[in-house]
Protein backbone atom coordinates (compact mmCIF):
# COMPACT_ATOMS: atom_id res chain seq x y z
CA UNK A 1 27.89 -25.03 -20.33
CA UNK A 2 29.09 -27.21 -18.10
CA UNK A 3 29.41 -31.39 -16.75
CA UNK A 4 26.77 -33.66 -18.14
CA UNK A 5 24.19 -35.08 -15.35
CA UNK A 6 22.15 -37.41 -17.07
CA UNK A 7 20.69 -34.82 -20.01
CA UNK A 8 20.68 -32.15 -18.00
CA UNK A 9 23.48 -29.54 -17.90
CA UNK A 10 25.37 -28.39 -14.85
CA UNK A 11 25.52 -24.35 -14.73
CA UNK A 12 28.75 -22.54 -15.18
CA UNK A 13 29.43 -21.36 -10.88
CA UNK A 14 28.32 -17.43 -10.99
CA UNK A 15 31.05 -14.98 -10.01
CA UNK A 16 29.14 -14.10 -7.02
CA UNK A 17 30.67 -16.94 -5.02
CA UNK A 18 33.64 -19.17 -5.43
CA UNK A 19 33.40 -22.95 -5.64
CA UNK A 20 35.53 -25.55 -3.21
CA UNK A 21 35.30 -29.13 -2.11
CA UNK A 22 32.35 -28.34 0.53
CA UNK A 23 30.55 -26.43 -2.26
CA UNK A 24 29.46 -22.97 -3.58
CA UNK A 25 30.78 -20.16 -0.43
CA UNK A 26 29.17 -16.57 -0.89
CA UNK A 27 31.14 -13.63 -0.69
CA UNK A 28 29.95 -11.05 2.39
CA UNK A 29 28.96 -8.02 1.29
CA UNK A 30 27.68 -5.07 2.77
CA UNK A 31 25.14 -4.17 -0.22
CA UNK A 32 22.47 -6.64 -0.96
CA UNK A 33 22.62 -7.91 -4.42
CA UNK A 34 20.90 -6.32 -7.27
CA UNK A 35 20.03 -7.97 -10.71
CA UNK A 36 20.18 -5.62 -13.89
CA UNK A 37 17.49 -5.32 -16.16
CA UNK A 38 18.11 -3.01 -19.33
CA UNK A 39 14.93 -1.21 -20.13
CA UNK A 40 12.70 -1.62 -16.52
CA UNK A 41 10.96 0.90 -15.07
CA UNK A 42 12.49 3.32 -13.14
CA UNK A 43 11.84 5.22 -10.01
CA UNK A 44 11.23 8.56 -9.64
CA UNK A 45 10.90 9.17 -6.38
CA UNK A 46 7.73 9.06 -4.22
CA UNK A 47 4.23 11.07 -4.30
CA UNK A 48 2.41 11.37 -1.17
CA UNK A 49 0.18 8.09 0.07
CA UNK A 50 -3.48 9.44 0.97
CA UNK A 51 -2.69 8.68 4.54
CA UNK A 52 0.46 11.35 4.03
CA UNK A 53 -2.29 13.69 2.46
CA UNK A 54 -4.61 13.04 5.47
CA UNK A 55 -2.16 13.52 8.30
CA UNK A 56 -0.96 17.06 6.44
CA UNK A 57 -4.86 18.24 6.88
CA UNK A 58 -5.35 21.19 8.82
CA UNK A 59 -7.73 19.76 11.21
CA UNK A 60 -5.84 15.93 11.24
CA UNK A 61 -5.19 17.27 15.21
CA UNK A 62 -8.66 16.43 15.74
CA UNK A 63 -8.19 12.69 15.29
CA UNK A 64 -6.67 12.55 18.60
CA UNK A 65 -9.56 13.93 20.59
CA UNK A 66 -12.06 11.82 18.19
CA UNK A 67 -11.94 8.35 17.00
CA UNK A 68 -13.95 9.26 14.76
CA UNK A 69 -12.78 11.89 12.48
CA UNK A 70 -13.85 13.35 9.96
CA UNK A 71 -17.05 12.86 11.18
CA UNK A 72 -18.14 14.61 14.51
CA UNK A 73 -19.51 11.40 16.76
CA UNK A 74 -19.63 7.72 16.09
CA UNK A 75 -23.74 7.97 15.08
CA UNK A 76 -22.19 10.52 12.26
CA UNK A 77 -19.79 7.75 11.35
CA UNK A 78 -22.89 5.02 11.20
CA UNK A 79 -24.77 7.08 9.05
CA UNK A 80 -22.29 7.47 6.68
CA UNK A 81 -21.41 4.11 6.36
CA UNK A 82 -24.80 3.05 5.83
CA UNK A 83 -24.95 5.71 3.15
CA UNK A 84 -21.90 3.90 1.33
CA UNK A 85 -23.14 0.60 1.56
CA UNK A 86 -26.75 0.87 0.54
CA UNK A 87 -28.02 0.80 -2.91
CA UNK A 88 -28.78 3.97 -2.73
CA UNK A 89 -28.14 6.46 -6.12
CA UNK A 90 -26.29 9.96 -5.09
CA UNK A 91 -29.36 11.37 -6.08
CA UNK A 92 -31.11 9.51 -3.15
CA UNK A 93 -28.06 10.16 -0.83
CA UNK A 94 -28.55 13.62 -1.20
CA UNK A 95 -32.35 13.92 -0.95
CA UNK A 96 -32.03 11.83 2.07
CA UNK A 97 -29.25 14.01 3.53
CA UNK A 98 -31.42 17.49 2.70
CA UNK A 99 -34.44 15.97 5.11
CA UNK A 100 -35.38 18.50 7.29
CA UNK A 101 -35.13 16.04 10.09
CA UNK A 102 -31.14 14.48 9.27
CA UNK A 103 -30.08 18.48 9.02
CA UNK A 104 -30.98 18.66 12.25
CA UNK A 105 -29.24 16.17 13.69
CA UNK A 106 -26.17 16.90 11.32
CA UNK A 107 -25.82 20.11 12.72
């Protein structure tokens, strides 16, 4: 394997670099190195991100003109978010959000 350091084992000097008196020199190279592994996952390419999927949308333009899109005004926005963070069941979401009174102002 290589000299004896009290126990321990020196490693044989990988090909990647050649050894001298001032120690181990790397070779340049213009491609980064790349370690083998028989039977790892491969890549197949790339699927669209969400973000990709919500640019492509037909009305994505609008996100310029509104901070914030998809929903019409920033109180749309609020509501929402309340929505998501309360306890609430869908069932309740939805009886909230058929209220005469939130149509209304969702409209």
């Amino acid at each position: 394997m290589g000299d004896s350091l009290g126990g321990f084992s020196r490693p044989t000097t990988p090909q990647s670099y050649e050894q001298n008196e001032s120690g181990p020199t790397y070779q340049e190279s213009s491609t980064p190195p790349t370690e083998v592994y028989m039977g790892a996952a491969k890549i197949y390419g790339q699927g669209k991100s969400f973000m990709d999927q919500f640019d492509a949308h037909e009305h994505a333009h609008h996100r310029s003109d509104n901070l914030f899109y998809p929903f019409a005004s920033k109180q749309d926005w609020e509501i929402a978010s309340w929505l998501c963070r309360s306890n609430l069941s869908m069932n309740s979401v939805d009886e909230f959000l058929s209220l005469e009174l939130v149509r209304f102002y969702l409209l």
